[in-house]
C-alpha atoms as a PDB file:
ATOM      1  CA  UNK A   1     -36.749  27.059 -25.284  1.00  0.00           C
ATOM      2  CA  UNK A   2     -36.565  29.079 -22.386  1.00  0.00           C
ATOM      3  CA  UNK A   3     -34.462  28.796 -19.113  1.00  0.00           C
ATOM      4  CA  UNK A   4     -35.291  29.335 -15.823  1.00  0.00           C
ATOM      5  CA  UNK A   5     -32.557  29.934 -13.343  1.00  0.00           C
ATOM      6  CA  UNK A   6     -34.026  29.702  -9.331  1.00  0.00           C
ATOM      7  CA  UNK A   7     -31.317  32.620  -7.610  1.00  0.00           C
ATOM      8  CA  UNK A   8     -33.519  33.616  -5.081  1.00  0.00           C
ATOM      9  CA  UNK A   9     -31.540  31.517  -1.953  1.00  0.00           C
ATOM     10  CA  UNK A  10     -29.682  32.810   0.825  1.00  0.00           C
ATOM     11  CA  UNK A  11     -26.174  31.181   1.030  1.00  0.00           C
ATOM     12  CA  UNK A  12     -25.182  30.692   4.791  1.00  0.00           C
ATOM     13  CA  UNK A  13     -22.667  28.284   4.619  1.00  0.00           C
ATOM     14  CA  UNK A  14     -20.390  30.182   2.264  1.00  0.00           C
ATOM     15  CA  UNK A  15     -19.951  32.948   4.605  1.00  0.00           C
ATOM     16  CA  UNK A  16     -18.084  36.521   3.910  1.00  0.00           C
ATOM     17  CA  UNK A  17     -18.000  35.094   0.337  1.00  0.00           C
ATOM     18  CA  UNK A  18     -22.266  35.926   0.009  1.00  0.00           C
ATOM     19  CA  UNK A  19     -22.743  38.432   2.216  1.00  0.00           C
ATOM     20  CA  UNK A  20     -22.999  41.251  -0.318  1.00  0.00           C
ATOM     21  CA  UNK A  21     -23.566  38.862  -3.539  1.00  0.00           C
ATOM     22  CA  UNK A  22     -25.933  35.863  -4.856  1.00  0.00           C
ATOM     23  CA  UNK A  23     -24.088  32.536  -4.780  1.00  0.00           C
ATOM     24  CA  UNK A  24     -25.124  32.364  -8.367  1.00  0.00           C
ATOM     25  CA  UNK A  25     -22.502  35.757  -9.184  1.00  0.00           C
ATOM     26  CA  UNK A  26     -19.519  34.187  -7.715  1.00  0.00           C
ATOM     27  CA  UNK A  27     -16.671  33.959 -10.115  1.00  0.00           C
ATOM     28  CA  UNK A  28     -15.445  30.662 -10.557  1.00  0.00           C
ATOM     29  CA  UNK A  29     -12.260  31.774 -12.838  1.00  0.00           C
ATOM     30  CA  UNK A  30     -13.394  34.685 -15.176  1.00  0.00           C
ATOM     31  CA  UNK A  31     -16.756  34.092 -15.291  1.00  0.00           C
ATOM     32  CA  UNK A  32     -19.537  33.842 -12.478  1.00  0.00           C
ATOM     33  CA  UNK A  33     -21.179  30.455 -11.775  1.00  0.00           C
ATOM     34  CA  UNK A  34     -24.710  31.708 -13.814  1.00  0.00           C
ATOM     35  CA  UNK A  35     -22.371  33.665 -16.327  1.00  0.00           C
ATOM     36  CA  UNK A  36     -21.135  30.396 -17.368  1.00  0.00           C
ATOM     37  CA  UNK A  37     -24.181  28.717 -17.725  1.00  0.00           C
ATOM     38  CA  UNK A  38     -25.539  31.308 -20.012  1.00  0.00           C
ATOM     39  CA  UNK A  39     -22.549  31.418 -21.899  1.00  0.00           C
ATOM     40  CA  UNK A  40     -23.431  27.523 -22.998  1.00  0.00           C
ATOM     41  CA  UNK A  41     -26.724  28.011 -23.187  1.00  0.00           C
ATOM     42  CA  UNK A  42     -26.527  30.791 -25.458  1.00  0.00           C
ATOM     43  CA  UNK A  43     -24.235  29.058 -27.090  1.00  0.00           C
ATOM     44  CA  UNK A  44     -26.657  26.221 -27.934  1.00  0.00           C
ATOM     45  CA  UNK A  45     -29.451  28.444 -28.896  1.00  0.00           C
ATOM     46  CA  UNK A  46     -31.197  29.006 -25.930  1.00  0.00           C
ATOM     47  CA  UNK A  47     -31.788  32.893 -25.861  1.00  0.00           C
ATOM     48  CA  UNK A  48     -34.901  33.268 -23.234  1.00  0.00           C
ATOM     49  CA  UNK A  49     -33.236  33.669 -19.874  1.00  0.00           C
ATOM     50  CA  UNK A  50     -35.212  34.243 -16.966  1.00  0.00           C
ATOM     51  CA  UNK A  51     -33.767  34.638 -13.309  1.00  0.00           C
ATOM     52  CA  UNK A  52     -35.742  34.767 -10.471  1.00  0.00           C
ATOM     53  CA  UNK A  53     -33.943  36.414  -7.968  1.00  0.00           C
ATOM     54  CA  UNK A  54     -34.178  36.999  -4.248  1.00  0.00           C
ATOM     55  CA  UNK A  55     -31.398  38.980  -1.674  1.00  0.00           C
ATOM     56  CA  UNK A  56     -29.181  41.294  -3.567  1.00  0.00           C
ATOM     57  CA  UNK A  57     -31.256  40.962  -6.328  1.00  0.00           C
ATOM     58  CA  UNK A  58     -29.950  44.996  -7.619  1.00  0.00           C
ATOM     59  CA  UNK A  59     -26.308  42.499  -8.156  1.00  0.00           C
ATOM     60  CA  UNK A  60     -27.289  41.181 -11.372  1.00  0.00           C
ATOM     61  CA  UNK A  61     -26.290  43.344 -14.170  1.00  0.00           C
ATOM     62  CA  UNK A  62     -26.915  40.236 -17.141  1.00  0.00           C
ATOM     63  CA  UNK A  63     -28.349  42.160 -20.476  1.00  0.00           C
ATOM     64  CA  UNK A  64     -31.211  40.206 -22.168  1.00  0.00           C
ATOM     65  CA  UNK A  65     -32.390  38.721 -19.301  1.00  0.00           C
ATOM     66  CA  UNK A  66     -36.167  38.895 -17.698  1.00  0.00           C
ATOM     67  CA  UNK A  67     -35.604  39.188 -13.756  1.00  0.00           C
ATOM     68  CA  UNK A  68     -38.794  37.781 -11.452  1.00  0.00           C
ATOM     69  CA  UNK A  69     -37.993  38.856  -7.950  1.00  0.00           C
ATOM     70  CA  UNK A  70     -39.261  36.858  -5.465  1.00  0.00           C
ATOM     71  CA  UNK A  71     -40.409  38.764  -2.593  1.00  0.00           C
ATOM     72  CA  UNK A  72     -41.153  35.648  -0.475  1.00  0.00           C
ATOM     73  CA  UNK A  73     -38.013  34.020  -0.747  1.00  0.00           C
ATOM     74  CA  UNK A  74     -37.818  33.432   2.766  1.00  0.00           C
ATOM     75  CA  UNK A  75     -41.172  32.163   3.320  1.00  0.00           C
ATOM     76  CA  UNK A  76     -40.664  29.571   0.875  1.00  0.00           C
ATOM     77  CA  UNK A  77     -38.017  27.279  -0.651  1.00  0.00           C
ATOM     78  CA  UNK A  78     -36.847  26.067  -3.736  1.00  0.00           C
ATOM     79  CA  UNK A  79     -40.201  24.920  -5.607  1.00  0.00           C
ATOM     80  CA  UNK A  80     -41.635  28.157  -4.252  1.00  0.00           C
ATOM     81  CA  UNK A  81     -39.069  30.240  -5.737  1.00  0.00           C
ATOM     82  CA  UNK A  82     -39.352  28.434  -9.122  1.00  0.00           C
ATOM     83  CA  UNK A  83     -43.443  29.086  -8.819  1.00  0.00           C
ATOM     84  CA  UNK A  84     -42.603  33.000  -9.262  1.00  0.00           C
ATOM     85  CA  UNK A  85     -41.841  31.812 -12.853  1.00  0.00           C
ATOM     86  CA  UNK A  86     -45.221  30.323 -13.650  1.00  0.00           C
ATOM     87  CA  UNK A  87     -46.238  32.581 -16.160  1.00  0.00           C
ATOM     88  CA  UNK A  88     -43.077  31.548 -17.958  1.00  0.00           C
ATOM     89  CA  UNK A  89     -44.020  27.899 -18.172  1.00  0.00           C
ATOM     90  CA  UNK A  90     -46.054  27.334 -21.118  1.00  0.00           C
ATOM     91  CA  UNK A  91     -43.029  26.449 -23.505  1.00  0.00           C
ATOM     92  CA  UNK A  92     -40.180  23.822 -23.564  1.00  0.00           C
ATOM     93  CA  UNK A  93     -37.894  24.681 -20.379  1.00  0.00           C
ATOM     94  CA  UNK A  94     -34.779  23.991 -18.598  1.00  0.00           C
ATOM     95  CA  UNK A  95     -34.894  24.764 -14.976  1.00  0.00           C
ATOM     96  CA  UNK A  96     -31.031  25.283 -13.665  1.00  0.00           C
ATOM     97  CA  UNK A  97     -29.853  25.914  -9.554  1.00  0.00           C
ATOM     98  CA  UNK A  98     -27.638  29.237  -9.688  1.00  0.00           C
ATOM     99  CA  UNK A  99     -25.205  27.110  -7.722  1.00  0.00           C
ATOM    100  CA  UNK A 100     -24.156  24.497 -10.294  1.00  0.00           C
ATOM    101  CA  UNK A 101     -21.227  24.762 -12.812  1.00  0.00           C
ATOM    102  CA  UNK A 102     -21.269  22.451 -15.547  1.00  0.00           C
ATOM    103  CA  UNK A 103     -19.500  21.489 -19.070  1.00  0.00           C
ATOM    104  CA  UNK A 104     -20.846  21.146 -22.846  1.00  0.00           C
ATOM    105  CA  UNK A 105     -21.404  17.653 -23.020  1.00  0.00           C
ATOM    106  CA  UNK A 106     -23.806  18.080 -19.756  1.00  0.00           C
ATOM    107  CA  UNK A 107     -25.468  20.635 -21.608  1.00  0.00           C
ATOM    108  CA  UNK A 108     -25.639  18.518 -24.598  1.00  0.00           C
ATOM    109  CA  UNK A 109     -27.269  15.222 -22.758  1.00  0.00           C
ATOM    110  CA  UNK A 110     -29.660  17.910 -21.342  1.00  0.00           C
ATOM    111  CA  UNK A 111     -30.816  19.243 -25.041  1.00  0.00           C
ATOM    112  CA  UNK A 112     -30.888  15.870 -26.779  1.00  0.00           C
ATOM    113  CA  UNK A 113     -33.244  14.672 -24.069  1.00  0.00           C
ATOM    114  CA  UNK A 114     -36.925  14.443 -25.858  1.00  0.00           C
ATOM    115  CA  UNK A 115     -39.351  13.221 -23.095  1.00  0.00           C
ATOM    116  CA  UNK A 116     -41.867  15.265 -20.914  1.00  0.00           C
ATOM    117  CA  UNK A 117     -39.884  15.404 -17.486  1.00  0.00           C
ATOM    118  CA  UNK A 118     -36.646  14.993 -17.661  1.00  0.00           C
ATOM    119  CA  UNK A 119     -33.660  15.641 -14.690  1.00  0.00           C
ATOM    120  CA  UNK A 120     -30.353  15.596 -14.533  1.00  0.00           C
ATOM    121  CA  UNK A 121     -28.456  12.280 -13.021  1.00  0.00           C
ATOM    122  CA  UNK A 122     -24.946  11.318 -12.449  1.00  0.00           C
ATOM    123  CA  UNK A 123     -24.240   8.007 -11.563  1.00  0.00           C
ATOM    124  CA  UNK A 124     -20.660   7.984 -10.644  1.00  0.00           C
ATOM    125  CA  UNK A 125     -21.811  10.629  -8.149  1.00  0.00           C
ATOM    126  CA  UNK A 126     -20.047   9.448  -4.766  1.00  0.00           C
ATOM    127  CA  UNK A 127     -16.451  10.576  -6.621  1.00  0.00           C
ATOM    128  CA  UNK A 128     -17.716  14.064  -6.125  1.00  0.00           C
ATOM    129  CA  UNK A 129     -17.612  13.694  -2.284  1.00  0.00           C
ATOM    130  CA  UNK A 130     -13.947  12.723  -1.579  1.00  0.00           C
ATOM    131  CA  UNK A 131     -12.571  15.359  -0.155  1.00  0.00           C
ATOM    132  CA  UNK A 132     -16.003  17.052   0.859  1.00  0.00           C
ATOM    133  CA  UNK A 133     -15.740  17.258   4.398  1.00  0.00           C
ATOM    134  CA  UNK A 134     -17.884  20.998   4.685  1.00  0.00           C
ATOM    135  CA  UNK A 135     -20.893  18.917   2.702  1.00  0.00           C
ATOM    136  CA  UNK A 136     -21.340  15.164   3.056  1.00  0.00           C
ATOM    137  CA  UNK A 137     -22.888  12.443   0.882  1.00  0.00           C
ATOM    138  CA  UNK A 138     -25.590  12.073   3.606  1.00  0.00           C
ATOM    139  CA  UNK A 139     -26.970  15.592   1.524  1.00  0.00           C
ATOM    140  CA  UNK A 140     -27.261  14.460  -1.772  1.00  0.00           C
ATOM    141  CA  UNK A 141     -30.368  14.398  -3.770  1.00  0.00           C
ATOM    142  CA  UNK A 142     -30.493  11.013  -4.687  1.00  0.00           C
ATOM    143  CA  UNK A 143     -32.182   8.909  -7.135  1.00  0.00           C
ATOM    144  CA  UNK A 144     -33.496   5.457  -7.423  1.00  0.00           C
ATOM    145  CA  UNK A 145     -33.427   4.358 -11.256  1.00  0.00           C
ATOM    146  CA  UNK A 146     -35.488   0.996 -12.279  1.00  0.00           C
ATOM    147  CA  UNK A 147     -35.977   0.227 -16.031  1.00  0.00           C
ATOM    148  CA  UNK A 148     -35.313   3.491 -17.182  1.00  0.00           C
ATOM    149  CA  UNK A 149     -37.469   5.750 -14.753  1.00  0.00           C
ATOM    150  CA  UNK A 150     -36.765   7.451 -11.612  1.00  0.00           C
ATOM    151  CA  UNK A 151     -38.982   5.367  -9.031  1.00  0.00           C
ATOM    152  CA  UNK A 152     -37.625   7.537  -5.992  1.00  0.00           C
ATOM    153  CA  UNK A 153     -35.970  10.633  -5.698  1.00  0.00           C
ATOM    154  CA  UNK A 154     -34.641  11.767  -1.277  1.00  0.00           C
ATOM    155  CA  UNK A 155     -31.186  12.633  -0.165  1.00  0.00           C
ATOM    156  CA  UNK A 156     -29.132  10.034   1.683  1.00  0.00           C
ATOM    157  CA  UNK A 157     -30.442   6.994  -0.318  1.00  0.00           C
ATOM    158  CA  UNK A 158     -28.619   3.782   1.141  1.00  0.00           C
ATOM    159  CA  UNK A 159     -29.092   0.720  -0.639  1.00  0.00           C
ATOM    160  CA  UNK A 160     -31.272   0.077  -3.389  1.00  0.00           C
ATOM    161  CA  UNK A 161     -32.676  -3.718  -5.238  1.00  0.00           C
ATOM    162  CA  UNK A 162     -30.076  -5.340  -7.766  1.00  0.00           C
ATOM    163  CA  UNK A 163     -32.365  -4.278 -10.350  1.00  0.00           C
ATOM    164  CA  UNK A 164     -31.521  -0.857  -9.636  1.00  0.00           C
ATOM    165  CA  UNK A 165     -29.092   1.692  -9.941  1.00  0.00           C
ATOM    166  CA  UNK A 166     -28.771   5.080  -7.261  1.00  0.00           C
ATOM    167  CA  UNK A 167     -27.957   8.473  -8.612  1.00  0.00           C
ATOM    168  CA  UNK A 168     -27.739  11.563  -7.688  1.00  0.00           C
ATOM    169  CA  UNK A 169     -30.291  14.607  -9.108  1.00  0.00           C
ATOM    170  CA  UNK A 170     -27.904  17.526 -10.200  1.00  0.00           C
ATOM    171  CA  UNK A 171     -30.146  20.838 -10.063  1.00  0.00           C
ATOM    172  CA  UNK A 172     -31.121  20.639 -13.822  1.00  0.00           C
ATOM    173  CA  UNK A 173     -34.624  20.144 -14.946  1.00  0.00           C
ATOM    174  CA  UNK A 174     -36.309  20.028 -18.802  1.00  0.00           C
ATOM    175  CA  UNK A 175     -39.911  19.734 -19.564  1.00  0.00           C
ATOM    176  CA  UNK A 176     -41.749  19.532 -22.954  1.00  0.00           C
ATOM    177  CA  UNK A 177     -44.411  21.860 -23.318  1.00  0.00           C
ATOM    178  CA  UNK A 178     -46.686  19.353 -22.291  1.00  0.00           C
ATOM    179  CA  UNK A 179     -44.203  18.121 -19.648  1.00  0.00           C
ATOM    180  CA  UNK A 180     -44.335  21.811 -18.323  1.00  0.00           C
ATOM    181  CA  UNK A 181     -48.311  21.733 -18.448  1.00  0.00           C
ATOM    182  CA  UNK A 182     -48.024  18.443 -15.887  1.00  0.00           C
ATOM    183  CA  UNK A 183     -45.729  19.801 -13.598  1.00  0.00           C
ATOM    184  CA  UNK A 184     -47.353  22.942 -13.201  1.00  0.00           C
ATOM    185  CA  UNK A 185     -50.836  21.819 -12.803  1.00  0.00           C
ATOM    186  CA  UNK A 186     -49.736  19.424 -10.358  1.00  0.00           C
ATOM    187  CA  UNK A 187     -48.125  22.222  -8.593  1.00  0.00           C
ATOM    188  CA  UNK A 188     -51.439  24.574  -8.862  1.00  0.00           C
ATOM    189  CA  UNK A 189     -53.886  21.394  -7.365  1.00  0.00           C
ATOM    190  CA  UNK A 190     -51.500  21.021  -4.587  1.00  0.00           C
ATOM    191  CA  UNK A 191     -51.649  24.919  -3.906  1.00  0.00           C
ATOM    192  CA  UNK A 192     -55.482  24.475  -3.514  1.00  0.00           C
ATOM    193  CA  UNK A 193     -55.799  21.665  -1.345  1.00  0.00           C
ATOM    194  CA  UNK A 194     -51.977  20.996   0.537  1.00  0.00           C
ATOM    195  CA  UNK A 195     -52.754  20.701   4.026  1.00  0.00           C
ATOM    196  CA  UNK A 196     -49.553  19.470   6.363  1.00  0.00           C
ATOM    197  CA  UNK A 197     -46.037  17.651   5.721  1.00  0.00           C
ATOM    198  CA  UNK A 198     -45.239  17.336   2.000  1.00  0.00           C
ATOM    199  CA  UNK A 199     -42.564  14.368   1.695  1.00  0.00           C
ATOM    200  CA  UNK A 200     -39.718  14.924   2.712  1.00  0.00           C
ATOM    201  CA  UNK A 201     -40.171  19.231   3.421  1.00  0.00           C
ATOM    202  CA  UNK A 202     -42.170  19.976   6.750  1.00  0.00           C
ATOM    203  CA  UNK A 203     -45.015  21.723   4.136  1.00  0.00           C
ATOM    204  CA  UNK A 204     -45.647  22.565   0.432  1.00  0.00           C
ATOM    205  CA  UNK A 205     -44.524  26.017   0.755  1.00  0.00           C
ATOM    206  CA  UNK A 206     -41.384  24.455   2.129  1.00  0.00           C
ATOM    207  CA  UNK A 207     -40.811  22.177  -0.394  1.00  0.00           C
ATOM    208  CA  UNK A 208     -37.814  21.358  -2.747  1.00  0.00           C
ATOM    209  CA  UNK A 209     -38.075  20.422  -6.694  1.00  0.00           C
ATOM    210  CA  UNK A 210     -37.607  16.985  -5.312  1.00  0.00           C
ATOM    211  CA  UNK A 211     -40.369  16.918  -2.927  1.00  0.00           C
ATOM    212  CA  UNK A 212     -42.579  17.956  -6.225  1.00  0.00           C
ATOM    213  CA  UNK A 213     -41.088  15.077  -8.098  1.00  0.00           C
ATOM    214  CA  UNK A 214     -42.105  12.459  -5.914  1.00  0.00           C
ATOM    215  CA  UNK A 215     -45.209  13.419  -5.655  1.00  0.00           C
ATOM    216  CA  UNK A 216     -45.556  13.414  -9.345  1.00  0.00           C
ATOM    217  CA  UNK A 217     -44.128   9.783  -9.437  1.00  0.00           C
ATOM    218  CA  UNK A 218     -46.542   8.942  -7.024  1.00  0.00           C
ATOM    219  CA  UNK A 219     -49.020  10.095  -9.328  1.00  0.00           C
ATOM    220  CA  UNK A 220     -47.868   7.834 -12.378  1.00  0.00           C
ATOM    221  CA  UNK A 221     -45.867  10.579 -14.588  1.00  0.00           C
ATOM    222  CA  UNK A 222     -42.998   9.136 -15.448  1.00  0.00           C
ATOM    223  CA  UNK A 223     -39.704  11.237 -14.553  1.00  0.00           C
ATOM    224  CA  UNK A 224     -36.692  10.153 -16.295  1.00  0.00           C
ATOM    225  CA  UNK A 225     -32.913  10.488 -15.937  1.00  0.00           C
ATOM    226  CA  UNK A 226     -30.911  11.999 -18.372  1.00  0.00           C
ATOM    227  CA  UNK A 227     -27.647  10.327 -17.974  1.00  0.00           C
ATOM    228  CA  UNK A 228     -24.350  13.327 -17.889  1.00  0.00           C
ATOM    229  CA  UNK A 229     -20.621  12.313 -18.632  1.00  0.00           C
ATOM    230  CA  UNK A 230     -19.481  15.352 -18.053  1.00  0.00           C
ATOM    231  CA  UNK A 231     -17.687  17.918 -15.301  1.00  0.00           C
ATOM    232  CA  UNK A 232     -19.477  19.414 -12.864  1.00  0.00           C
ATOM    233  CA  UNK A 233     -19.974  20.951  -9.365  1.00  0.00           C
ATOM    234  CA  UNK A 234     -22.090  22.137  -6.912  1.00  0.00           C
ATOM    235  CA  UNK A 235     -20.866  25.699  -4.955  1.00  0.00           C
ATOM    236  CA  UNK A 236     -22.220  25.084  -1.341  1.00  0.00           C
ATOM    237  CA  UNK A 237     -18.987  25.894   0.835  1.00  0.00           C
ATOM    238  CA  UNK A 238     -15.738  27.560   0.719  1.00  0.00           C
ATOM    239  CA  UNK A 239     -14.488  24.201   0.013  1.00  0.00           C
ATOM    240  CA  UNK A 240     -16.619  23.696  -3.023  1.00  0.00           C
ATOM    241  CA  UNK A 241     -15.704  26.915  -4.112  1.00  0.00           C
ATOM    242  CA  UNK A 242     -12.113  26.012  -4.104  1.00  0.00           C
ATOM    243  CA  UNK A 243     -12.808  22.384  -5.877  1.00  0.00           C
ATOM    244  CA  UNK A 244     -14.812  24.450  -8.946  1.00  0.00           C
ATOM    245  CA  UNK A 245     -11.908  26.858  -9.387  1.00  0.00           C
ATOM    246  CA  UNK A 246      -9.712  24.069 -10.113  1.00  0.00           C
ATOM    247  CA  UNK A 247     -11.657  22.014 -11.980  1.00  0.00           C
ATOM    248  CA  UNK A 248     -12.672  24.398 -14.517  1.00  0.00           C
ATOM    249  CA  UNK A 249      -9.499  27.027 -14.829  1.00  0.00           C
ATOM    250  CA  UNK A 250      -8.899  23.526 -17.259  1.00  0.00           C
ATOM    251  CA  UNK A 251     -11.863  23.269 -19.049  1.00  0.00           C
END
């Protein structure tokens, strides 16, 4: 299994609190927000880190770790960044945001989970926007779920049929080896022949994970949710920075 962490953003909103680190290397109690993550995934047997990195990328001091730098991080976004790992995805993978903290039982729900494509999705999701004035619900990633397959995946998802449940995409990602072979072939035709707006990103080189997933739902592969009960958080402001700290000095 190998993991691929995507580090290579630039973290505006957070202020003085990035401006000489990654968001991924901020400490949440004693350990930093990727720190933590490799801590559980070590601790399930996943040894094959890779980071791609981007700003500050001489910061990152982890031992037994492959670094991929990403020299275009600002030409690109998210799926671009990821795309620096593509030598890397020929295996079973879990693709993680630097900017997520979660617990063990996420982790577990994310290592039982079997299929091809796989994300993660929490449906009691609006609870983690009380309180969240610095970063609304209106910028979630959400999901639409119908008989057990993600049918549409956008932020600020409204309403949705009685038949179906909304959710909202965390930041973590596992593929099969074959489910790695889709996604990246997918990605490779698009490079060829993309011309213009891709979804919801103004171009492919622009684009987010979730732009990529749609397009692969489009294209009949299946995408499923893997369903967390668990603690987690997403470090986009001061405020969520605050929220983390508390949440996990009891975990």
């Amino acid at each position: 299994m190998k993991i691929i962490f995507i580090a290579a953003g630039s973290s505006t909103r957070l202020g003085e609190y990035t401006a000489e680190i990654p968001k991924g290397l901020l400490k949440i109690n004693k350990n930093s927000i990727i720190g933590a993550q490799i801590e559980l995934f070590k601790k399930n047997k996943n040894n094959e880190i890779i980071i791609v990195t981007g700003p500050n990328k001489e910061k990152f001091n982890f031992k037994n770790v492959v670094y991929l730098n990403d020299s275009d991080h600002e030409k690109h976004d998210v799926l671009g960044s990821l795309m620096t790992a593509r030598d890397y995805m020929n295996d079973e993978i879990i693709t993680t945001y630097s900017d997520i903290i979660f617990d063990e039982k996420i982790m577990e729900s994310i290592n039982n989970f079997s299929g091809d494509i796989g994300i993660a999705v929490d449906l009691d999701w609006e609870k983690n926007y009380e309180d969240r004035d610095q970063h609304p619900k209106s910028e979630a990633d959400n999901v639409i779920i119908k008989n057990g397959k993600i049918i549409q995946i956008k932020k600020n998802i409204l309403s949705c049929e009685n038949s179906e449940q909304i959710g909202e995409f965390l930041g973590l990602m596992k593929l099969s080896k074959n489910g790695a072979d889709l996604f990246l072939r997918k990605y490779l035709e698009l490079e060829k022949s993309h011309k213009g707006k891709f979804h919801n990103a103004s171009s492919l080189e622009k684009a987010y994970l979730t732009d990529l997933f749609q397009e692969l739902i489009n294209s009949g592969i299946d995408i499923s949710p893997i369903y967390i009960d668990g603690e987690w958080c997403e470090i986009d402001t001061p405020q969520d920075l605050e929220k983390a700290r508390k949440i996990f000095d009891r975990n």
